[in-house]
C-alpha atoms as a PDB file:
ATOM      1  CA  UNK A   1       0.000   0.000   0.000  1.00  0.00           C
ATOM      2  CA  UNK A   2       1.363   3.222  -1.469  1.00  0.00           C
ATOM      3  CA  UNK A   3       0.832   6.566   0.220  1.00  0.00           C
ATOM      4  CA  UNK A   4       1.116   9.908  -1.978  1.00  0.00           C
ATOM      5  CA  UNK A   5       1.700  12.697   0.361  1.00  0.00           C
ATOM      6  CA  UNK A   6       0.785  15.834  -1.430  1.00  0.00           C
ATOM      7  CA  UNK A   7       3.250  18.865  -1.618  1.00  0.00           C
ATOM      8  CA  UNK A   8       2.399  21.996  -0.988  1.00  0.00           C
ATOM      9  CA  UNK A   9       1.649  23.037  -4.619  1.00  0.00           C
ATOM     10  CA  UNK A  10      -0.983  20.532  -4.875  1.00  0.00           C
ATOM     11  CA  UNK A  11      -2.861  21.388  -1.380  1.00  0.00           C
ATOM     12  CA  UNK A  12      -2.414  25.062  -2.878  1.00  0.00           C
ATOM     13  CA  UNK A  13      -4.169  23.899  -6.031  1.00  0.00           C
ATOM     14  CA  UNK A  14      -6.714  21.563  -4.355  1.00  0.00           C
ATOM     15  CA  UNK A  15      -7.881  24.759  -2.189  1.00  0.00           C
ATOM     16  CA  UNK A  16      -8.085  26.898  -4.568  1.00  0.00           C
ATOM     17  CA  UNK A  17     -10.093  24.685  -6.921  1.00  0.00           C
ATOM     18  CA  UNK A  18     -12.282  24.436  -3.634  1.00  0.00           C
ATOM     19  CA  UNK A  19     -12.797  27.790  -2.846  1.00  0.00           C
ATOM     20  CA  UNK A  20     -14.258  28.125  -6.715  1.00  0.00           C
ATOM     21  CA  UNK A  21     -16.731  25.468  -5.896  1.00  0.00           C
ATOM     22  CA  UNK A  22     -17.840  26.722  -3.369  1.00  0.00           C
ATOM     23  CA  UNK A  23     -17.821  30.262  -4.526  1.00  0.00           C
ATOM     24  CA  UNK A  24     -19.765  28.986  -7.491  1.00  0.00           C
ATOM     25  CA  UNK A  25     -22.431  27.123  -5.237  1.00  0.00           C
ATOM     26  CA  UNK A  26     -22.843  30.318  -3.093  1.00  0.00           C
ATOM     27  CA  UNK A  27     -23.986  32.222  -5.900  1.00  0.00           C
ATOM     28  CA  UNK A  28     -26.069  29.761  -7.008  1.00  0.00           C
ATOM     29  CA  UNK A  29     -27.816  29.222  -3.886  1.00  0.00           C
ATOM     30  CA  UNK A  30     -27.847  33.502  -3.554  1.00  0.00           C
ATOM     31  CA  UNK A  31     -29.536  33.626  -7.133  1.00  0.00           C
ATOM     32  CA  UNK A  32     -32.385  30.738  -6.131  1.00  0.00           C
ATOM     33  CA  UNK A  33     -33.015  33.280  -3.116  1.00  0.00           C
ATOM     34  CA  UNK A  34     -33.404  36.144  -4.884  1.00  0.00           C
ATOM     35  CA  UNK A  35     -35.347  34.723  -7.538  1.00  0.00           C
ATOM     36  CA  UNK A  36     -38.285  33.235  -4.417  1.00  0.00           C
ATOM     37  CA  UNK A  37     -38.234  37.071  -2.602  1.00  0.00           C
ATOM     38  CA  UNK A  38     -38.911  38.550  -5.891  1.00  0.00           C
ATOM     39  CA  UNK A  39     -41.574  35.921  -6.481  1.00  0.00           C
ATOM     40  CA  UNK A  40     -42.868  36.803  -3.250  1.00  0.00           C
ATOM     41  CA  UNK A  41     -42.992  40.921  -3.586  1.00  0.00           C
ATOM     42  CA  UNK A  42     -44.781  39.933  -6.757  1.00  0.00           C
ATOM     43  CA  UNK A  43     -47.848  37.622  -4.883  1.00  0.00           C
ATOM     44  CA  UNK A  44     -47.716  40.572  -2.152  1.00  0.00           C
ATOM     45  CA  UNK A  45     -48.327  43.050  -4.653  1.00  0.00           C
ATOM     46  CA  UNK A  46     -50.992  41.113  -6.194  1.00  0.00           C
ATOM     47  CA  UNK A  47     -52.592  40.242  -3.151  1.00  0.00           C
ATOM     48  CA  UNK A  48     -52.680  44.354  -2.243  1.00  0.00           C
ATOM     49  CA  UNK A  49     -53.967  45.312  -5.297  1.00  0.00           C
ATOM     50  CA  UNK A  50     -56.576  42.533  -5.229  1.00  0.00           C
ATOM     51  CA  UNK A  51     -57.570  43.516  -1.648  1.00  0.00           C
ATOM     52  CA  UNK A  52     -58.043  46.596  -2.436  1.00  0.00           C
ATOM     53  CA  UNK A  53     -60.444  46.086  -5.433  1.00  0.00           C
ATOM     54  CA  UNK A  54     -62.600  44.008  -3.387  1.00  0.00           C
ATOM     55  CA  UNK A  55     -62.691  47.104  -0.531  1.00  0.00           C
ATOM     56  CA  UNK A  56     -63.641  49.578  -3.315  1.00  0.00           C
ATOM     57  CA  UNK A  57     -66.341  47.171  -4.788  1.00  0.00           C
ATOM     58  CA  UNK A  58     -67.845  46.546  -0.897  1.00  0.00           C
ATOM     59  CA  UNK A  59     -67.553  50.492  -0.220  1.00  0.00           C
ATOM     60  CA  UNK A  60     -69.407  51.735  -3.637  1.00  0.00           C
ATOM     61  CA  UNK A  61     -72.154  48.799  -3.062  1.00  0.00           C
ATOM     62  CA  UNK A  62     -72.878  49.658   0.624  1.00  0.00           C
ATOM     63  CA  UNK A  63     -72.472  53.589  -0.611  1.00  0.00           C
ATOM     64  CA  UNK A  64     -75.288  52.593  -3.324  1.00  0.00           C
ATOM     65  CA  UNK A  65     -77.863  50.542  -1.092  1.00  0.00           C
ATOM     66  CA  UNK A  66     -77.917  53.599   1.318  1.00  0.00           C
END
């Protein structure tokens, strides 16, 4: 049984192939985020608007059967 000990150029080059993996996964994972809270202001938005629609309908038909 053979044991390769690595030098220090190859831990150096193992790291830094590491560190762009992971840098690579972080923005992935910081894209995917952004992407759902934009999704999100979007249904809140929609949900305001529609919200308010249905308090101006209420308002002008109570307004109207008085």
């Amino acid at each position: 049984m053979t044991s390769h000990k690595a030098t220090p150029a190859e831990i150096e080059a193992d790291i830094a192939r590491q560190r762009e993996e992971l840098a690579t996964t972080v923005n992935e994972l910081t894209e995917q985020v952004q992407v759902r809270a934009r999704t999100t202001a979007k249904q809140a938005a929609i949900a305001a608007g529609i919200a308010l629609v249905v308090f101006v309908a209420v308002t002008v038909v109570r307004r109207r059967r008085s």
